[in-house]
N, C-alpha and C. Protein backbone atom coordinates (compact mmCIF):
# COMPACT_ATOMS: atom_id res chain seq x y z
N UNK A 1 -1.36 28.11 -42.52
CA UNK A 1 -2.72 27.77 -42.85
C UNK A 1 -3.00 26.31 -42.47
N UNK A 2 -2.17 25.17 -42.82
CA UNK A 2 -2.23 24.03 -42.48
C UNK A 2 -2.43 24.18 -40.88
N UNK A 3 -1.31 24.89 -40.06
CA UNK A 3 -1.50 24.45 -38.41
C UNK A 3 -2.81 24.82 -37.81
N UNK A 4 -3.69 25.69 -38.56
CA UNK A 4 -5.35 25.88 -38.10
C UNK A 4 -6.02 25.33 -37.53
N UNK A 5 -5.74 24.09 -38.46
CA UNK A 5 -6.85 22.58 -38.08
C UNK A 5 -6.29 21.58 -37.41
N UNK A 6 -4.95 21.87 -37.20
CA UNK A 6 -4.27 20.65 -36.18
C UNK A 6 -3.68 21.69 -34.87
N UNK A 7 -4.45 21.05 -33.88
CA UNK A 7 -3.63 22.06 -32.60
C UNK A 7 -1.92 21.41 -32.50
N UNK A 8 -1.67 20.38 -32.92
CA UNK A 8 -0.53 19.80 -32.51
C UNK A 8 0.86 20.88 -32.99
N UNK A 9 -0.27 21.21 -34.11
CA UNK A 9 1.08 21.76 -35.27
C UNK A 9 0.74 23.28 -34.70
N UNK A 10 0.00 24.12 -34.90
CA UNK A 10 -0.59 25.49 -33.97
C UNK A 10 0.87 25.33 -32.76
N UNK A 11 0.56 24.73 -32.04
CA UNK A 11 1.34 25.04 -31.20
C UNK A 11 2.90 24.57 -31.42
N UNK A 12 3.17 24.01 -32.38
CA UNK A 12 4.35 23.72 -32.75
C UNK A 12 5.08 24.78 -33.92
N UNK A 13 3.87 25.60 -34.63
CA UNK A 13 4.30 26.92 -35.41
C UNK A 13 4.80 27.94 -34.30
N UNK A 14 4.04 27.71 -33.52
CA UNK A 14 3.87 29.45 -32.34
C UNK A 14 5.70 28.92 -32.06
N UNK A 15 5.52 27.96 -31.12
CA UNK A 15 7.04 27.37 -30.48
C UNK A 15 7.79 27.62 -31.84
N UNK A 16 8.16 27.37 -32.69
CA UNK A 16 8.79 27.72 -33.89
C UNK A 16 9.25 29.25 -34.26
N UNK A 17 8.32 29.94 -34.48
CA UNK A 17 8.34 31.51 -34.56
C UNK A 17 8.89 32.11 -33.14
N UNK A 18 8.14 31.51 -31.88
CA UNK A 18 9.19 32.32 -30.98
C UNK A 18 10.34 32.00 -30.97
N UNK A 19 11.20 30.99 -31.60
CA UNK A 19 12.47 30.28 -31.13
C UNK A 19 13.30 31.10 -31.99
N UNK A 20 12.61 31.02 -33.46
CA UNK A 20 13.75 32.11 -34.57
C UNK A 20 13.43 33.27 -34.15
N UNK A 21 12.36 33.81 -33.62
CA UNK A 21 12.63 35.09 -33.44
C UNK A 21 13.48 35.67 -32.22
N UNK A 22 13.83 34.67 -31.68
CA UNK A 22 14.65 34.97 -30.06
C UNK A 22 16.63 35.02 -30.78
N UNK A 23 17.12 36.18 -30.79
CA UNK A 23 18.44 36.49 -31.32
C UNK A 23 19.43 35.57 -30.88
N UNK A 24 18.95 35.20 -29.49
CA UNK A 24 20.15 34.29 -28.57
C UNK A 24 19.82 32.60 -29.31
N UNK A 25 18.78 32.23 -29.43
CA UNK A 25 18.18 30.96 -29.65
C UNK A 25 18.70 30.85 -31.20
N UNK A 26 18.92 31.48 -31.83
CA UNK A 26 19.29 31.71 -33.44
C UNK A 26 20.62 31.62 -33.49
N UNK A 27 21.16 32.40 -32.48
CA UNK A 27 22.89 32.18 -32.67
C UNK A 27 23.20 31.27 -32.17
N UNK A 28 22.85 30.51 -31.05
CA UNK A 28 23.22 29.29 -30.34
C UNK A 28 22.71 28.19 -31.67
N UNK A 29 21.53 28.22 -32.33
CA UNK A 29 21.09 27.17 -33.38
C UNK A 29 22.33 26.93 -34.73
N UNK A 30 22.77 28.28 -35.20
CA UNK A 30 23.88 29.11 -35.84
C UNK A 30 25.07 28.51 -35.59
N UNK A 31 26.01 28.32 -33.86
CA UNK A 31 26.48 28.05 -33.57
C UNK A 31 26.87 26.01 -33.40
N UNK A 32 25.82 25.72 -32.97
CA UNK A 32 25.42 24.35 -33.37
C UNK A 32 25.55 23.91 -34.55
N UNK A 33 24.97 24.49 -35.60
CA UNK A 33 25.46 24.00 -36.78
C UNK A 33 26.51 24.31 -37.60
N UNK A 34 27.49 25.30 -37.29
CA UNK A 34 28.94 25.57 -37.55
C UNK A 34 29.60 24.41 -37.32
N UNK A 35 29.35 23.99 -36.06
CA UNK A 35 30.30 22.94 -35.24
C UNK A 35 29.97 21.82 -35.90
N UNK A 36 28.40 21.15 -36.12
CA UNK A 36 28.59 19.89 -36.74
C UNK A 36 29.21 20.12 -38.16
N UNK A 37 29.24 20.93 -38.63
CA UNK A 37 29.72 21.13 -40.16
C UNK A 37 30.94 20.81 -40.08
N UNK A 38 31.69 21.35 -39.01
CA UNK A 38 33.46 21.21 -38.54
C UNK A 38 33.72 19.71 -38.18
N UNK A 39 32.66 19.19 -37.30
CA UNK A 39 32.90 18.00 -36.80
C UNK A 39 32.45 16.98 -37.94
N UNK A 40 31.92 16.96 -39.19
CA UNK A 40 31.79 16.17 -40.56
C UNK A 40 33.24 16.40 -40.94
N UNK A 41 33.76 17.83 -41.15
CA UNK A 41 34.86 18.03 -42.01
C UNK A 41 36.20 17.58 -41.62
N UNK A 42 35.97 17.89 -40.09
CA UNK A 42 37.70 16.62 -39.36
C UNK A 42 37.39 15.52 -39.58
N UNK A 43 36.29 14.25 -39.03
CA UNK A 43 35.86 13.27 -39.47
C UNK A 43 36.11 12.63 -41.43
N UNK A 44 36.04 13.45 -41.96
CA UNK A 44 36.27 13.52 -43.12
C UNK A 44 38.04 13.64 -43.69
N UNK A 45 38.30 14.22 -43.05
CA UNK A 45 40.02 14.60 -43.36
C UNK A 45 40.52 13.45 -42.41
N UNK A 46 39.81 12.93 -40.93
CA UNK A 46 41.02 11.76 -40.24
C UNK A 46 40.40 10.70 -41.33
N UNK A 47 39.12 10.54 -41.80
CA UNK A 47 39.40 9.24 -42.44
C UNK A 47 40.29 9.19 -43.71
N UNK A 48 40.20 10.14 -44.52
CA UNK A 48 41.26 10.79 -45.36
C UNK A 48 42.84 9.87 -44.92
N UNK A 49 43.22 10.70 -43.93
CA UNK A 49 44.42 10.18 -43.66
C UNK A 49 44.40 9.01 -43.05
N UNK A 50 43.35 8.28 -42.31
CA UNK A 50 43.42 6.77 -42.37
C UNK A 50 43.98 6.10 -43.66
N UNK A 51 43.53 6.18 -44.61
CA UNK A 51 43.36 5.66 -46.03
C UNK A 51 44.84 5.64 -46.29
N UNK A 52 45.37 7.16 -46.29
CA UNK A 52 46.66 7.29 -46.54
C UNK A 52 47.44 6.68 -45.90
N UNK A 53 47.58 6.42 -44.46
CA UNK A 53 48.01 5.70 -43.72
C UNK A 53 48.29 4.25 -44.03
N UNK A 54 46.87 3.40 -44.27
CA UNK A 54 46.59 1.83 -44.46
C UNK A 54 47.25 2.13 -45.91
N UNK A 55 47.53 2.83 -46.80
CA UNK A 55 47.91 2.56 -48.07
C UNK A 55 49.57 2.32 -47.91
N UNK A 56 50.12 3.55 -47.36
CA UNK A 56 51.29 3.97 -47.16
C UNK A 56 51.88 2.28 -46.31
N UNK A 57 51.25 1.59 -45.10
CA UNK A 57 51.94 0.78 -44.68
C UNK A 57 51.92 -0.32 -45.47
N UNK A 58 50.70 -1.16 -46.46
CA UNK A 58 50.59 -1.79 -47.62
C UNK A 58 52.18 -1.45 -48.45
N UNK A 59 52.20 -0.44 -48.68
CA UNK A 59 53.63 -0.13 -49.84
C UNK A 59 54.86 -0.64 -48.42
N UNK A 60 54.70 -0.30 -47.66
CA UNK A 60 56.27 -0.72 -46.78
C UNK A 60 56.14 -2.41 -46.26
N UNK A 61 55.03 -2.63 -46.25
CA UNK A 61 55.00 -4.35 -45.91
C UNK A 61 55.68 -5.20 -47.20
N UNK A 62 55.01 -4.39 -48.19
CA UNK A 62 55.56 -4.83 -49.42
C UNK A 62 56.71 -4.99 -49.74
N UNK A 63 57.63 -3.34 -49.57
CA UNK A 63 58.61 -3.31 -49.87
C UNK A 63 59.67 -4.30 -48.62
N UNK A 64 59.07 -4.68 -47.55
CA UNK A 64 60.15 -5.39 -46.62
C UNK A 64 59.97 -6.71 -46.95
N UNK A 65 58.40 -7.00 -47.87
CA UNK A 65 59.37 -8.30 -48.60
C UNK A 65 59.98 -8.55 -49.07
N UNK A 66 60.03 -7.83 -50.32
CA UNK A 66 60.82 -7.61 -51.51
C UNK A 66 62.67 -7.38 -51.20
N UNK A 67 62.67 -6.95 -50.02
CA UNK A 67 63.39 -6.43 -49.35
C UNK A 67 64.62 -7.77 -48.73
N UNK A 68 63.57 -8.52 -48.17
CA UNK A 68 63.98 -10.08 -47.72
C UNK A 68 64.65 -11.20 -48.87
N UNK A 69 63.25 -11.03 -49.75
CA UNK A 69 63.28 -11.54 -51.11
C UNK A 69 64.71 -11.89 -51.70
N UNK A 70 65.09 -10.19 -51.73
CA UNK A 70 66.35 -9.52 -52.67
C UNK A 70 67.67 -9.95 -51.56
N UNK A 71 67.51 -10.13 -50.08
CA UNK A 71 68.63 -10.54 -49.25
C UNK A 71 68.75 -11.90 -49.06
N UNK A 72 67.06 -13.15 -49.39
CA UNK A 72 67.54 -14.26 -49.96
C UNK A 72 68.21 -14.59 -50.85
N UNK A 73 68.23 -13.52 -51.77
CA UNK A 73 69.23 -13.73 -53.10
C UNK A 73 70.60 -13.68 -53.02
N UNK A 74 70.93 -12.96 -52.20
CA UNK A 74 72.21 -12.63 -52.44
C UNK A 74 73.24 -13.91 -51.13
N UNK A 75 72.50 -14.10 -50.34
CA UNK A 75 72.95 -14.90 -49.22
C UNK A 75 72.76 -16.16 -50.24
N UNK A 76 71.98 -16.50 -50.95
CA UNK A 76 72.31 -18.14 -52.11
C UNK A 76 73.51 -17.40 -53.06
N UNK A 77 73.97 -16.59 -53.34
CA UNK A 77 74.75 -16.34 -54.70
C UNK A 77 76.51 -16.40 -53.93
N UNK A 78 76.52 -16.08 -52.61
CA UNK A 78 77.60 -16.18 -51.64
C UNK A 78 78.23 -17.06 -51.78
């Protein structure tokens, strides 16, 4: 009812209705949005394991001080 009085939109309903009604244009639209859904959800899991990553090397930087730390000690107690 709105696109009546605006040709812009009229012809942007018509283009609309033929596009969903075309089976191929629906599955390819279908298809398109499977994929970005997939391509959020890897994006989502590598930053995931970024995190895990930058955490995991934080704990081993750490521990190779501690590491040093504990072999300054023992090289003064010699």
């Amino acid at each position: 009812m709105i696109a009546k009085n605006n040709e812009i939109l009229t012809s942007a309903s018509k283009s609309l209705y033929e596009y969903n009604s075309d089976w191929l244009v629906r599955e390819r639209c279908r298809a398109r949005e499977d994929f970005e859904c997939h391509e959020r959800s890897m994006q989502k899991q590598l930053a995931e394991k970024d995190n895990t990553i930058a955490e995991q090397s934080k704990i081993i930087a750490e521990n190779e001080l501690r590491i040093r730390e504990l072999e300054a000690m023992l090289k003064k107690q010699k």
